[in-house]
N, C-alpha and C. Protein backbone atom coordinates (compact mmCIF):
# COMPACT_ATOMS: atom_id res chain seq x y z
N UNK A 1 56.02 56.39 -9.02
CA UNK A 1 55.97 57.77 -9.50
C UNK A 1 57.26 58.14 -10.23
N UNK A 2 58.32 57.73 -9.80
CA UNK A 2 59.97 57.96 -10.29
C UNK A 2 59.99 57.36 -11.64
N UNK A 3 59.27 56.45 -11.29
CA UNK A 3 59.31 55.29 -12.81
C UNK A 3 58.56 55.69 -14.17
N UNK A 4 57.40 56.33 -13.42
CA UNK A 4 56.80 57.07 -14.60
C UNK A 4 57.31 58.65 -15.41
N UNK A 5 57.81 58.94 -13.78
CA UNK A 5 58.52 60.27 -14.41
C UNK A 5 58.98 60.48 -15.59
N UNK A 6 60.25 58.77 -15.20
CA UNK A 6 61.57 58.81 -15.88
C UNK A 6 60.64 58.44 -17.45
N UNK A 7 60.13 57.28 -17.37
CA UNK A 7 59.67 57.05 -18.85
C UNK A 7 58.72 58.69 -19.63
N UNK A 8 58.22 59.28 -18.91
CA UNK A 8 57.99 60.54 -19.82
C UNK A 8 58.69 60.85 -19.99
N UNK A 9 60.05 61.28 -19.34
CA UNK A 9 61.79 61.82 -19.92
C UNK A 9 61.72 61.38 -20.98
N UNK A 10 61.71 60.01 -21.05
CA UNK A 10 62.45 59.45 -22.33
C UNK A 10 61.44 59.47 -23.43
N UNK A 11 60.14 59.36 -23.33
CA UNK A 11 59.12 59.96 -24.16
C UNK A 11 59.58 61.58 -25.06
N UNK A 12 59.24 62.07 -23.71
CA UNK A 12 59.98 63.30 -24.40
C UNK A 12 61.02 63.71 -25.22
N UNK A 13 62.11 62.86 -24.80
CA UNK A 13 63.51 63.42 -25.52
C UNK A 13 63.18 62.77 -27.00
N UNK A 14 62.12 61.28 -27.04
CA UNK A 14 62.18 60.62 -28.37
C UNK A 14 61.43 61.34 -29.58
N UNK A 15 60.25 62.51 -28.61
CA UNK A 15 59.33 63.38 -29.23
C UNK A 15 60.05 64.63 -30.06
N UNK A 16 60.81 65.11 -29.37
CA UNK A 16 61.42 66.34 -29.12
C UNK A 16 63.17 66.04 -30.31
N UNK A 17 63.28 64.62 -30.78
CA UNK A 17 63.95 63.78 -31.17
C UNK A 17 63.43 64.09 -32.90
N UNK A 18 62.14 63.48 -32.73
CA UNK A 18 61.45 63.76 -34.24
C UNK A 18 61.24 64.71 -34.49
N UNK A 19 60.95 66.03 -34.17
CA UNK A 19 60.53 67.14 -34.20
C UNK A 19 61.74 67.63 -34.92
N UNK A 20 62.67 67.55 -34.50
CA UNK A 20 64.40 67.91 -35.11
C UNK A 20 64.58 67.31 -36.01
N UNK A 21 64.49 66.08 -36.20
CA UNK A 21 65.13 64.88 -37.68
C UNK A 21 63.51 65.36 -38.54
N UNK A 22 62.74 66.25 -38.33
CA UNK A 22 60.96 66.03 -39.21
C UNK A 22 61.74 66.82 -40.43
N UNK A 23 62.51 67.50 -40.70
CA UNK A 23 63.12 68.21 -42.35
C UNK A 23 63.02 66.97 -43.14
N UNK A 24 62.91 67.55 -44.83
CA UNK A 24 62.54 66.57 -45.93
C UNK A 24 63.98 65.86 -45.77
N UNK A 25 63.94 64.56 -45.70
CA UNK A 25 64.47 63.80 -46.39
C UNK A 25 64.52 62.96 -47.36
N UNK A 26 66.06 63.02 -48.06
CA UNK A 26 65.89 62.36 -49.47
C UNK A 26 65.90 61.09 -49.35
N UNK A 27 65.29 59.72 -49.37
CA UNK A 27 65.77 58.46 -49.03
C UNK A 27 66.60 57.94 -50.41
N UNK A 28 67.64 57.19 -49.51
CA UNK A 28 68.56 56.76 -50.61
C UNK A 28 67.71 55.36 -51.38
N UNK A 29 68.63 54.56 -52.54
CA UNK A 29 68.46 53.81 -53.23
C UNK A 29 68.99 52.84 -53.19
N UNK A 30 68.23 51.57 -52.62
CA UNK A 30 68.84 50.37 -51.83
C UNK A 30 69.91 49.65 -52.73
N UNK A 31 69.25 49.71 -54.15
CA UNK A 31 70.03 48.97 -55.26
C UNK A 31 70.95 49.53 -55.91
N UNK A 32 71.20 51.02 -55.37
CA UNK A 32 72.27 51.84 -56.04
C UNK A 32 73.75 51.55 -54.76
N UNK A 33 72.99 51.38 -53.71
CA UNK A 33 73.74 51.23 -52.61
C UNK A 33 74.44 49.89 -51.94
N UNK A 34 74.15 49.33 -53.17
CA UNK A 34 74.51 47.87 -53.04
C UNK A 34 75.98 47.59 -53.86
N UNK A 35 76.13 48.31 -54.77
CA UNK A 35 77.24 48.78 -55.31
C UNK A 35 78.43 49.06 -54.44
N UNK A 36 77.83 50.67 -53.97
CA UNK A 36 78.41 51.44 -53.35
C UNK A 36 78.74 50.93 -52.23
N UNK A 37 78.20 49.95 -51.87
CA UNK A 37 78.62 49.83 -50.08
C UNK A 37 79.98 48.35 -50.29
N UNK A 38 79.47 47.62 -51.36
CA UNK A 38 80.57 46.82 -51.87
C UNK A 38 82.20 46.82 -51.40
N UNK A 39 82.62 48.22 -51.15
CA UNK A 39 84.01 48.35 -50.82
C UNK A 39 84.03 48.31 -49.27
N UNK A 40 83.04 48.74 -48.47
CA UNK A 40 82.59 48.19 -46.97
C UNK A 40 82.75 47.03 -46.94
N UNK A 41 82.00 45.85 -48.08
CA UNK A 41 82.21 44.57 -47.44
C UNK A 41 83.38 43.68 -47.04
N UNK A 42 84.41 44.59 -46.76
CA UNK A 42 85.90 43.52 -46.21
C UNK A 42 85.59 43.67 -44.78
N UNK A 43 85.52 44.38 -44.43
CA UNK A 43 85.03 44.60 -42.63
C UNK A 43 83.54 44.31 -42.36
N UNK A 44 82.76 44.88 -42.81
CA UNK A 44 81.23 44.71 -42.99
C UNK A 44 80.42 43.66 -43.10
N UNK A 45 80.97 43.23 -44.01
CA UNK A 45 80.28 41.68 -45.14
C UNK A 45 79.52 41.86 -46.10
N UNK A 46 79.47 41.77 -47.24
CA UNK A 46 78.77 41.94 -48.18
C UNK A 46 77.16 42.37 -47.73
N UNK A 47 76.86 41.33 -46.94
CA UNK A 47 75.68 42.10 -46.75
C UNK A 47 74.86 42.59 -45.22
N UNK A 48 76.55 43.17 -44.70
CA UNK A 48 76.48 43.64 -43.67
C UNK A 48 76.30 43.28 -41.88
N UNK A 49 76.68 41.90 -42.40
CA UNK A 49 76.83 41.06 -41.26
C UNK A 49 78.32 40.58 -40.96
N UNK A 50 79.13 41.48 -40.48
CA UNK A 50 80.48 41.10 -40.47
C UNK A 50 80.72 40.27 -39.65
N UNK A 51 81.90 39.41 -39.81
CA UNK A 51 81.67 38.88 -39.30
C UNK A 51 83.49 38.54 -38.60
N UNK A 52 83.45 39.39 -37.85
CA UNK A 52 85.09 39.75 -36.83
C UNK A 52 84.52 40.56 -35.91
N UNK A 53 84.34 40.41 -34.47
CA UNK A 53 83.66 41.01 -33.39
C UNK A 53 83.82 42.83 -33.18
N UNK A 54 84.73 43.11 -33.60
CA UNK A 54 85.28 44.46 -33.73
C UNK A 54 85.19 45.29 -34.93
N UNK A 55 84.30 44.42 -35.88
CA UNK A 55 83.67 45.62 -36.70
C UNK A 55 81.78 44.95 -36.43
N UNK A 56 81.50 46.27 -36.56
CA UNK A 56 79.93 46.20 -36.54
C UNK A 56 79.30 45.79 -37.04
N UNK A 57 77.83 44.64 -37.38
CA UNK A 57 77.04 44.47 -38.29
C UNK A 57 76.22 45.37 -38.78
N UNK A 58 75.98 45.79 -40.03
CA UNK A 58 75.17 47.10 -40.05
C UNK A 58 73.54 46.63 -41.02
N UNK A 59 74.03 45.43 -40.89
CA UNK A 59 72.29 44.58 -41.73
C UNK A 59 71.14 45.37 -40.33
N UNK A 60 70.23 45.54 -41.53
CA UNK A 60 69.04 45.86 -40.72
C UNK A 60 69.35 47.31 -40.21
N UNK A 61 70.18 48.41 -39.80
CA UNK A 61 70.39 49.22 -39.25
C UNK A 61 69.96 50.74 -39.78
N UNK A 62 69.28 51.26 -39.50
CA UNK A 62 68.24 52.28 -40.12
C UNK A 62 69.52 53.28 -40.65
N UNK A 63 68.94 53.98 -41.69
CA UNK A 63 69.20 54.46 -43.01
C UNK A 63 69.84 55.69 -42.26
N UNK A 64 68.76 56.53 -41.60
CA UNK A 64 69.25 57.80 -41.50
C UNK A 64 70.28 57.49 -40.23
N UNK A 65 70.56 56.85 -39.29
CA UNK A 65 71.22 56.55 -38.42
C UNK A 65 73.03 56.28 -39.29
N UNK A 66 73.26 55.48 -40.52
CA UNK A 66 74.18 55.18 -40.83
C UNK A 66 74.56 56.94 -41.48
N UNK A 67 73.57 57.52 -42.45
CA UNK A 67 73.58 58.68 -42.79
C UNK A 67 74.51 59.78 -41.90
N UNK A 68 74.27 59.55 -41.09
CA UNK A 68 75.09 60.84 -39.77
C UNK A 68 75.82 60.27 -39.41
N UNK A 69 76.46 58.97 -39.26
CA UNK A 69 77.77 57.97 -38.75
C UNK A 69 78.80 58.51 -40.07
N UNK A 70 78.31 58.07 -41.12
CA UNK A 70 79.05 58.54 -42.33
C UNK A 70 79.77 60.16 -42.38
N UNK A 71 78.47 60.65 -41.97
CA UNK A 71 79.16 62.61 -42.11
C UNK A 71 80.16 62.51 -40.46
N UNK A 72 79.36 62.16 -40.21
CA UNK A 72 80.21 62.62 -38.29
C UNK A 72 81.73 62.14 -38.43
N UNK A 73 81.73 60.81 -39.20
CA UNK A 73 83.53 60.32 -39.60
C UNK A 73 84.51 60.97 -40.73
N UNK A 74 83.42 62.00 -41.78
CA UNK A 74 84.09 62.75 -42.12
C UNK A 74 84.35 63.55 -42.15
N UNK A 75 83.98 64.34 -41.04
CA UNK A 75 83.77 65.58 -40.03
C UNK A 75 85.39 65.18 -39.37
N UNK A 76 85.39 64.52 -38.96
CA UNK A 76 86.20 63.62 -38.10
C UNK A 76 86.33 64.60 -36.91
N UNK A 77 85.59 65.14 -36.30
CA UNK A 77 85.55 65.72 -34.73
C UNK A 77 84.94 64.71 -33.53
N UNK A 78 83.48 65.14 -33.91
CA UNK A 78 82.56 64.09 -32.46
C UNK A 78 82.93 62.50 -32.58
N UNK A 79 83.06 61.79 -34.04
CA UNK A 79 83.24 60.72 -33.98
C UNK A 79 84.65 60.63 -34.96
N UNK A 80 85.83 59.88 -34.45
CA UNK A 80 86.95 59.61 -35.34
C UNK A 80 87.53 58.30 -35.29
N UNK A 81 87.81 58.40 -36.10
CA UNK A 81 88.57 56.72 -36.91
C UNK A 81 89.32 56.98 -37.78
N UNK A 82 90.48 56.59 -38.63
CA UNK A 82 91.09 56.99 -39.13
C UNK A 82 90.84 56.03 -40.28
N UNK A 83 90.30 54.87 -40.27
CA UNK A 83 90.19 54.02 -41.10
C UNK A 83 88.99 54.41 -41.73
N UNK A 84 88.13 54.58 -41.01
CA UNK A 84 86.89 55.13 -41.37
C UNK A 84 86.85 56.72 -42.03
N UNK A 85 87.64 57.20 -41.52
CA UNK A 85 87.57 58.67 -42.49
C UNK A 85 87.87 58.40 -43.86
N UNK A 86 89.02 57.36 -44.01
CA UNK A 86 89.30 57.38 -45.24
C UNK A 86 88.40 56.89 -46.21
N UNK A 87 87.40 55.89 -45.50
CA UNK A 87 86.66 54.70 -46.65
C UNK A 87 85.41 55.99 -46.77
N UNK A 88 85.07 57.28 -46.04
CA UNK A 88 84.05 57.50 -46.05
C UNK A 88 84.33 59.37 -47.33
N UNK A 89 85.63 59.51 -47.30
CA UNK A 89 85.76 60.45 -47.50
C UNK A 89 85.50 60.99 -49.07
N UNK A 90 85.06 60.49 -49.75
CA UNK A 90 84.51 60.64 -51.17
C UNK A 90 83.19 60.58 -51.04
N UNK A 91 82.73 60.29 -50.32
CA UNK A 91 81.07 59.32 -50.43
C UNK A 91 80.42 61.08 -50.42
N UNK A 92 79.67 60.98 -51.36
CA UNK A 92 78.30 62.10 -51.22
C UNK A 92 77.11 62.01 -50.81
N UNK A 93 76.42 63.02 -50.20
CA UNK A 93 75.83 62.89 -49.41
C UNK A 93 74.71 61.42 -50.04
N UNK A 94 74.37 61.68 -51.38
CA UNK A 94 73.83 60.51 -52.15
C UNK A 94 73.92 59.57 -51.80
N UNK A 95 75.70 58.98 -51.85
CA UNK A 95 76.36 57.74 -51.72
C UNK A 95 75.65 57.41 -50.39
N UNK A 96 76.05 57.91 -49.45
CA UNK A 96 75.74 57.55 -47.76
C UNK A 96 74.11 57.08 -47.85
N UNK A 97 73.40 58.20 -48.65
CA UNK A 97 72.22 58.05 -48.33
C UNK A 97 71.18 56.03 -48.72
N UNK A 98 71.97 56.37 -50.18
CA UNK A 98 72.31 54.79 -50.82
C UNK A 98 72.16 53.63 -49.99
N UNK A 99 74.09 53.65 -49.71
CA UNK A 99 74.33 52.51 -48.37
C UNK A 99 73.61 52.90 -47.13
N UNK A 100 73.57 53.53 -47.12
CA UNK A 100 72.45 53.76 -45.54
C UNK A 100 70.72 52.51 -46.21
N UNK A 101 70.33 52.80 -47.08
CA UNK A 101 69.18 52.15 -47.49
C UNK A 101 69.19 50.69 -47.81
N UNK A 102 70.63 50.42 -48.43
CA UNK A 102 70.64 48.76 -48.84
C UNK A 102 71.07 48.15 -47.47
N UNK A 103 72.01 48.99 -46.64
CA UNK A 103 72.04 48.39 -45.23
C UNK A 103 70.77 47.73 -44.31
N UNK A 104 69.91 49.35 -44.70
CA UNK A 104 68.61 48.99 -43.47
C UNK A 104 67.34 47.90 -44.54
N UNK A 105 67.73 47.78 -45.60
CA UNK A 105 67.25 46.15 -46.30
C UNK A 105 67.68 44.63 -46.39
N UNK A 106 68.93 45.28 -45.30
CA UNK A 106 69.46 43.85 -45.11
C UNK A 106 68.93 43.30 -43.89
N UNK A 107 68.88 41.72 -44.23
CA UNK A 107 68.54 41.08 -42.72
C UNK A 107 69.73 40.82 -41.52
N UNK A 108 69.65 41.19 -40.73
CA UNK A 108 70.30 40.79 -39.19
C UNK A 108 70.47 39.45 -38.94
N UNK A 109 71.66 38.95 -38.93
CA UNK A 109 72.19 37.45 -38.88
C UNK A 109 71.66 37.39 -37.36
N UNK A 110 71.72 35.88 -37.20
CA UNK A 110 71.79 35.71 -35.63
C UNK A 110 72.09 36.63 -34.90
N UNK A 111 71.72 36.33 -33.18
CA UNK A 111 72.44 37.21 -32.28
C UNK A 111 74.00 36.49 -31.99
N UNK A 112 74.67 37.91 -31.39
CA UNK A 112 75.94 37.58 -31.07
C UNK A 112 76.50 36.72 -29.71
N UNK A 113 77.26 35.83 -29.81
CA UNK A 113 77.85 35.38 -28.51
C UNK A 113 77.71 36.07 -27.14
N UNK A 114 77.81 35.74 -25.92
CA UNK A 114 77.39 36.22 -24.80
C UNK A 114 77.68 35.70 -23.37
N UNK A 115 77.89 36.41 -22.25
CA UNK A 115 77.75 35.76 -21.08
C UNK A 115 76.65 35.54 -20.68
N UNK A 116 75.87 34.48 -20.41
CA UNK A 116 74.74 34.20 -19.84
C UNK A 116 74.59 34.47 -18.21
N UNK A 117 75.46 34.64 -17.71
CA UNK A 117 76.00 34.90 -16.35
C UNK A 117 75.48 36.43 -16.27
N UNK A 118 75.50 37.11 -17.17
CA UNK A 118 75.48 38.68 -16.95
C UNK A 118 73.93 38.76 -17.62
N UNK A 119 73.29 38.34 -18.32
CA UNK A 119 72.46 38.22 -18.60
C UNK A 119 71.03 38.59 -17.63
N UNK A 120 70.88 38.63 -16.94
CA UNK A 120 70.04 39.12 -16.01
C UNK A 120 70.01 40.83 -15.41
N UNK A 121 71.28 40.78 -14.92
CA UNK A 121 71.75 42.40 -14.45
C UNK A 121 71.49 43.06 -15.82
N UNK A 122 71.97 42.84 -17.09
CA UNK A 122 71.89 43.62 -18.43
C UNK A 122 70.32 43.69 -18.33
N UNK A 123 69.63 42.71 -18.37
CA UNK A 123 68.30 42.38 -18.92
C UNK A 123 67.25 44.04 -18.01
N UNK A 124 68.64 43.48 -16.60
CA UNK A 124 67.11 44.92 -15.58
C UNK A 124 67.53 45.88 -16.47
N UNK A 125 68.66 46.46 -16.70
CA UNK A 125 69.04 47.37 -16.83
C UNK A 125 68.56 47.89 -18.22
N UNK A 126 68.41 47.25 -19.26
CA UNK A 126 68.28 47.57 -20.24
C UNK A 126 66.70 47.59 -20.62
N UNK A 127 65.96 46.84 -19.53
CA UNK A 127 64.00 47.12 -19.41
C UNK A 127 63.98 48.18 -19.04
N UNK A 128 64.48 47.88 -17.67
CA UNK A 128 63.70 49.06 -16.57
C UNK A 128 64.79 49.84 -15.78
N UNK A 129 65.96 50.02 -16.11
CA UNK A 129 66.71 51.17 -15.75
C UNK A 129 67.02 51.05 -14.36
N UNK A 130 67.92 52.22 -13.88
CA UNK A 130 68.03 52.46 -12.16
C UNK A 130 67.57 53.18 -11.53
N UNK A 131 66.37 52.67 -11.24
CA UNK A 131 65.93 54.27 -10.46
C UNK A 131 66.35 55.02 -9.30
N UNK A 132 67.45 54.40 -8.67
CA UNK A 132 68.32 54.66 -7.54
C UNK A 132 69.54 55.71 -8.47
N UNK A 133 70.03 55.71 -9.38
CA UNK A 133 70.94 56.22 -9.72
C UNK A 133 70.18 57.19 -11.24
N UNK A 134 68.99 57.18 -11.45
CA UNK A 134 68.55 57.93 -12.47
C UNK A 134 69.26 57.27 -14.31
N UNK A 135 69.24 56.08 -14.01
CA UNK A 135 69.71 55.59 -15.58
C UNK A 135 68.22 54.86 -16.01
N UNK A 136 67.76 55.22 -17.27
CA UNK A 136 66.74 55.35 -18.02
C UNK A 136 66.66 54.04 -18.72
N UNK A 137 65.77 53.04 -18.89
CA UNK A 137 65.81 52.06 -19.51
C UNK A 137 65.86 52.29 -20.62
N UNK A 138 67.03 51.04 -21.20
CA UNK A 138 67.68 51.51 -22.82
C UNK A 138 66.24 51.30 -23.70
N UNK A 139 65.44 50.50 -23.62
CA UNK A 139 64.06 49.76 -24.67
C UNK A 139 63.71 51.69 -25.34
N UNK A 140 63.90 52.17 -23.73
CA UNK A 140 62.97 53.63 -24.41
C UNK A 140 62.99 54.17 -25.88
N UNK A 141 64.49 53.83 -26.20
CA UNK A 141 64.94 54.62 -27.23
C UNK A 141 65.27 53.45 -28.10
N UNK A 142 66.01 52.18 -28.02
CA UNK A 142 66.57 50.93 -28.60
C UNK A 142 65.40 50.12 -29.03
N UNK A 143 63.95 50.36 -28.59
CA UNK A 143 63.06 49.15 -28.23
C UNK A 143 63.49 47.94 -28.08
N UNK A 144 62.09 47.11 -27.13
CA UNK A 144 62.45 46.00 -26.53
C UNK A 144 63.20 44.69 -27.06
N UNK A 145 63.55 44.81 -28.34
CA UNK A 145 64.42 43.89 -29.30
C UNK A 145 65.26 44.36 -29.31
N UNK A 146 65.79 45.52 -29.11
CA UNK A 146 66.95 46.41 -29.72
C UNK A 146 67.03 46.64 -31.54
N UNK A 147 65.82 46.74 -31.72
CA UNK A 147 65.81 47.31 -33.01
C UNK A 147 66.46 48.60 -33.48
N UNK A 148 65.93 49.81 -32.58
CA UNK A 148 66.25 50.72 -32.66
C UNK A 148 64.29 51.92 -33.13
N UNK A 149 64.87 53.05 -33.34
CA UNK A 149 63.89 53.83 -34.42
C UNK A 149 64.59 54.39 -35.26
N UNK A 150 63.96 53.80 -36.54
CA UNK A 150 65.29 54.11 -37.78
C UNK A 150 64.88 55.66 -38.02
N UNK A 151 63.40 56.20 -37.87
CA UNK A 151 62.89 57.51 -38.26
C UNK A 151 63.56 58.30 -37.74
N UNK A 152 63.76 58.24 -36.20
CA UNK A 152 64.43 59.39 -35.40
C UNK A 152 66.03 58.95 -34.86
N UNK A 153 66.40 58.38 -35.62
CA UNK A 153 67.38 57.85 -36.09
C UNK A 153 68.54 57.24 -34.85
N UNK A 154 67.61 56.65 -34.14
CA UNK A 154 68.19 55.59 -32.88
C UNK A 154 68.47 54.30 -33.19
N UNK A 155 69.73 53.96 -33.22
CA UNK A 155 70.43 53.25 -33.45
C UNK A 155 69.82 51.46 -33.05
N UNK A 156 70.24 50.48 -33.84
CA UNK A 156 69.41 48.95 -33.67
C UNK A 156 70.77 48.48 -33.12
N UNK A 157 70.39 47.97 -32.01
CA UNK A 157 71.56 47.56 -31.02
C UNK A 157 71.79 45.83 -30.99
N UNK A 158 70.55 45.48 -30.71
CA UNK A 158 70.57 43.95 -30.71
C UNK A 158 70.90 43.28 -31.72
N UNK A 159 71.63 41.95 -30.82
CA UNK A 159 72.62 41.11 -31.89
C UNK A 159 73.54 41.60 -32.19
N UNK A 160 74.26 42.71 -32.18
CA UNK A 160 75.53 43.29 -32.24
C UNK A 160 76.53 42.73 -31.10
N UNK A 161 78.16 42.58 -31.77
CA UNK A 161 78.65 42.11 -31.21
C UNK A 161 79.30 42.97 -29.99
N UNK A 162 79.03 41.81 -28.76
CA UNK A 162 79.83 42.57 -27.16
C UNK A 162 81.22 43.51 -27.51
N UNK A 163 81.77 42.95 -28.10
CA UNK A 163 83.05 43.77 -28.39
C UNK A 163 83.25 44.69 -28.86
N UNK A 164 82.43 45.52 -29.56
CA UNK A 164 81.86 46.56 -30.29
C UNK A 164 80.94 47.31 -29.92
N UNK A 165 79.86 47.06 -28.94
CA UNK A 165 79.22 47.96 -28.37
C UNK A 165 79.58 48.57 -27.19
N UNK A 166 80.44 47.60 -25.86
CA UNK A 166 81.29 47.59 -25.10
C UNK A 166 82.27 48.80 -25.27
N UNK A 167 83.04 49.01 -26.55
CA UNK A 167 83.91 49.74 -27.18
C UNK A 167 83.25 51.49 -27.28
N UNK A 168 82.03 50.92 -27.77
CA UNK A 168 81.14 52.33 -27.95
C UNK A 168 80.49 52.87 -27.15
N UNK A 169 80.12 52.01 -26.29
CA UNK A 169 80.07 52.38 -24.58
C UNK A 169 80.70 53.57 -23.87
N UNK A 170 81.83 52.70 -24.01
CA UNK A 170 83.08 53.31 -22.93
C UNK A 170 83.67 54.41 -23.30
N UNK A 171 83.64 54.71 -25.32
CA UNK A 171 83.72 55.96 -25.90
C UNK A 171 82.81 57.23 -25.53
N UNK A 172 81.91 56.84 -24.87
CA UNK A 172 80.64 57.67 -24.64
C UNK A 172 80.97 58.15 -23.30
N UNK A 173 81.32 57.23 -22.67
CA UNK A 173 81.49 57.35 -21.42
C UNK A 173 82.32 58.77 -20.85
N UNK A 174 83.97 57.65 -22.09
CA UNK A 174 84.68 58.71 -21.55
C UNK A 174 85.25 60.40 -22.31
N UNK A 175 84.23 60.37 -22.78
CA UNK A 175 84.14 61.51 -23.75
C UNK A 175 84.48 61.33 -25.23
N UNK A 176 85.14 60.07 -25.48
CA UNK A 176 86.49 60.07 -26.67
C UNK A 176 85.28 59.99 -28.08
N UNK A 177 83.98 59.55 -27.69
CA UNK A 177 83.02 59.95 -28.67
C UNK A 177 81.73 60.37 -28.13
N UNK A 178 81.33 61.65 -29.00
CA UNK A 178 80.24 62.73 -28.82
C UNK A 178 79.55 63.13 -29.72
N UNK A 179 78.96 62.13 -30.77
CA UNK A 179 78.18 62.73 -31.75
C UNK A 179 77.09 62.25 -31.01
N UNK A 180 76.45 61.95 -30.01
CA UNK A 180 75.24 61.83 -29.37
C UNK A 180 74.20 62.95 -29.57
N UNK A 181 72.97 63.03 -30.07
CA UNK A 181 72.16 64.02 -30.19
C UNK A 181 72.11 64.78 -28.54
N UNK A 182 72.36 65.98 -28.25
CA UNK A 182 71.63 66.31 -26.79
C UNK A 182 72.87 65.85 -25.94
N UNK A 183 73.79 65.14 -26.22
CA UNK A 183 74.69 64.24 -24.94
C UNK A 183 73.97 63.55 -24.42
N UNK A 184 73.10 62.79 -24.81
CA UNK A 184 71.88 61.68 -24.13
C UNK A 184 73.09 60.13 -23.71
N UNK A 185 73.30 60.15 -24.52
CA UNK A 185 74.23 58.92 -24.27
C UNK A 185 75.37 58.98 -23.22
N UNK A 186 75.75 60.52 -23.25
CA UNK A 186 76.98 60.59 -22.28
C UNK A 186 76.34 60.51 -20.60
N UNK A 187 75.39 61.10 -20.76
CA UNK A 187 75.00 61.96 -19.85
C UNK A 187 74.23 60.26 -18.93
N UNK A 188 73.39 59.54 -20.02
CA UNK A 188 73.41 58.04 -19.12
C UNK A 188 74.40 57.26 -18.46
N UNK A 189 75.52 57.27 -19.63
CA UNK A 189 76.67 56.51 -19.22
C UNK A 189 77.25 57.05 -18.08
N UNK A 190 77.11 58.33 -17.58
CA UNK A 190 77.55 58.78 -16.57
C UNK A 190 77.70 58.44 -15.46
N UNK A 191 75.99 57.51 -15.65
CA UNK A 191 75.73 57.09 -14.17
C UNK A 191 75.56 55.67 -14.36
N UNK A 192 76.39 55.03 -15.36
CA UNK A 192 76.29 53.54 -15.14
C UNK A 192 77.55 53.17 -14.43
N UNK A 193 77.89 52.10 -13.93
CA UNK A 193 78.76 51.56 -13.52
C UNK A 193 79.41 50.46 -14.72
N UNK A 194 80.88 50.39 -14.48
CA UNK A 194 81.17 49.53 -15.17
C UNK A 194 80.47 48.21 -15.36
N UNK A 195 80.20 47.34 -14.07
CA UNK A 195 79.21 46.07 -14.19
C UNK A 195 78.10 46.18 -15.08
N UNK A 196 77.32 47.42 -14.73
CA UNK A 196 76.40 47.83 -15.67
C UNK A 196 76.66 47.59 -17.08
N UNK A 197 77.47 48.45 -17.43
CA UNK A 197 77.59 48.60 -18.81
C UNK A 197 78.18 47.08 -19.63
N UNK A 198 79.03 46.11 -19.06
CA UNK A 198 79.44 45.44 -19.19
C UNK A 198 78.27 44.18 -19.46
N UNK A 199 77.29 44.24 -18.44
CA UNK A 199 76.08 43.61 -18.43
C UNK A 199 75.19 43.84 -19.47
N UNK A 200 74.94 45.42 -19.61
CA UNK A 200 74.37 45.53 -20.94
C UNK A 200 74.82 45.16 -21.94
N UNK A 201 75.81 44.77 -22.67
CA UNK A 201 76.73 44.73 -23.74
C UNK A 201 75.94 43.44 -24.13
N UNK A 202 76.04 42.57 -22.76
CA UNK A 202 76.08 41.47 -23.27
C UNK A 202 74.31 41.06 -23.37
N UNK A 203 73.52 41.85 -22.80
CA UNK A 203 72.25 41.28 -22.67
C UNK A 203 71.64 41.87 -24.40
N UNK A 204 72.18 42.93 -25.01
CA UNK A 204 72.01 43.40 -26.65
C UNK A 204 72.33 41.94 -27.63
N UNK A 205 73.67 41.80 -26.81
CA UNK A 205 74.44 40.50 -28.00
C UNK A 205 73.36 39.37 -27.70
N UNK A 206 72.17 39.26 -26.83
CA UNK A 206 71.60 38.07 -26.72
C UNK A 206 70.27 38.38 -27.76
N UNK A 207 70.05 39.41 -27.53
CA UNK A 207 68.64 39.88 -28.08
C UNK A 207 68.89 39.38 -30.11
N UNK A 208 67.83 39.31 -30.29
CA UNK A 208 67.35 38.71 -31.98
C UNK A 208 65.96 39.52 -32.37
């Protein structure tokens, strides 16, 4: 009964998710954004498969999801970087919309390196959640690949590197980043445990 509860939660919040992102959007232009994202590729990779554990791969990674990463860093409140404000701080809303599109046309290199050791604890955690401690299985929102939903603009997790999601984790965790729709992210991390989270990191970096 707990189990079903929880998965209508997360039904809900993904419903209640689209209903908010349903305004017209303009989709960007994959081939205009191939240009534009060009000055990304020193950290990134040309085609978005970087490849240094501490910057992100953004091949494959839905459009409108990069779209609000872009404004939120030049907002520079909920999410900050200093490196990132700067590379983002000209870009119009166009530009973003662009690289947001040639990104989510790129393919996703392999998955990333991993403990196989942790691999199991991540694996519960990231199916079927805790129902002892109220943490929500990640698939709800990530699906079971860690793709993500690019529509309602949930982030594609799998194959991303441990060192980088780990990082974004623990930002969530500990407040130091809050562009989370709702505080959904904080408000899970709340009740993970470090093992947890540590486990998850690595059971994403396995997924393809």
């Amino acid at each position: 009964m707990k189990k079903r509860m929880m998965s209508c939660s997360v039904l809900l919040s993904m419903f209640l998710t689209l209903l908010m992102t349903g305004n017209v959007y303009a989709a960007g232009d994959a081939a205009a954004g191939k240009m534009k994202a060009a000055a990304c590729g020193g950290c990134h990779g040309m085609d978005g498969n970087s490849m240094v554990p501490t910057f992100p791969k953004l091949a494959g990674q839905g459009e409108r999801y990069i779209v609000k990463q872009i404004s939120d860093f030049k907002a520079n409140t909920t999410r900050q970087d200093p490196i990132m404000m700067g590379m983002v701080a000209a870009l119009t809303d166009q530009d973003s919309a662009d690289i947001g599109a040639y990104y989510q046309s790129q393919k996703l290199a392999s998955a990333a390196t991993f403990d196989e050791s942790k691999i199991a604890l991540g694996r519960e955690i990231y199916k079927g959640g805790n129902l002892q401690t109220g943490v929500p299985a990640c698939q709800g929102c990530h699906g079971p690949t860690g793709a993500g939903n690019a529509p309602a603009g949930y982030p594609q997790v799998g194959g991303q590197y441990g060192t980088y999601t780990l990082k974004q984790l623990k930002a969530f965790k500990d407040g130091t980043r809050s562009n989370d729709k709702n505080e959904l992210m904080r408000l899970i991390l709340a009740k993970m445990t470090d093992a947890e989270i540590e486990a998850v990191t690595h059971y994403i970096a396995s997924l393809k």
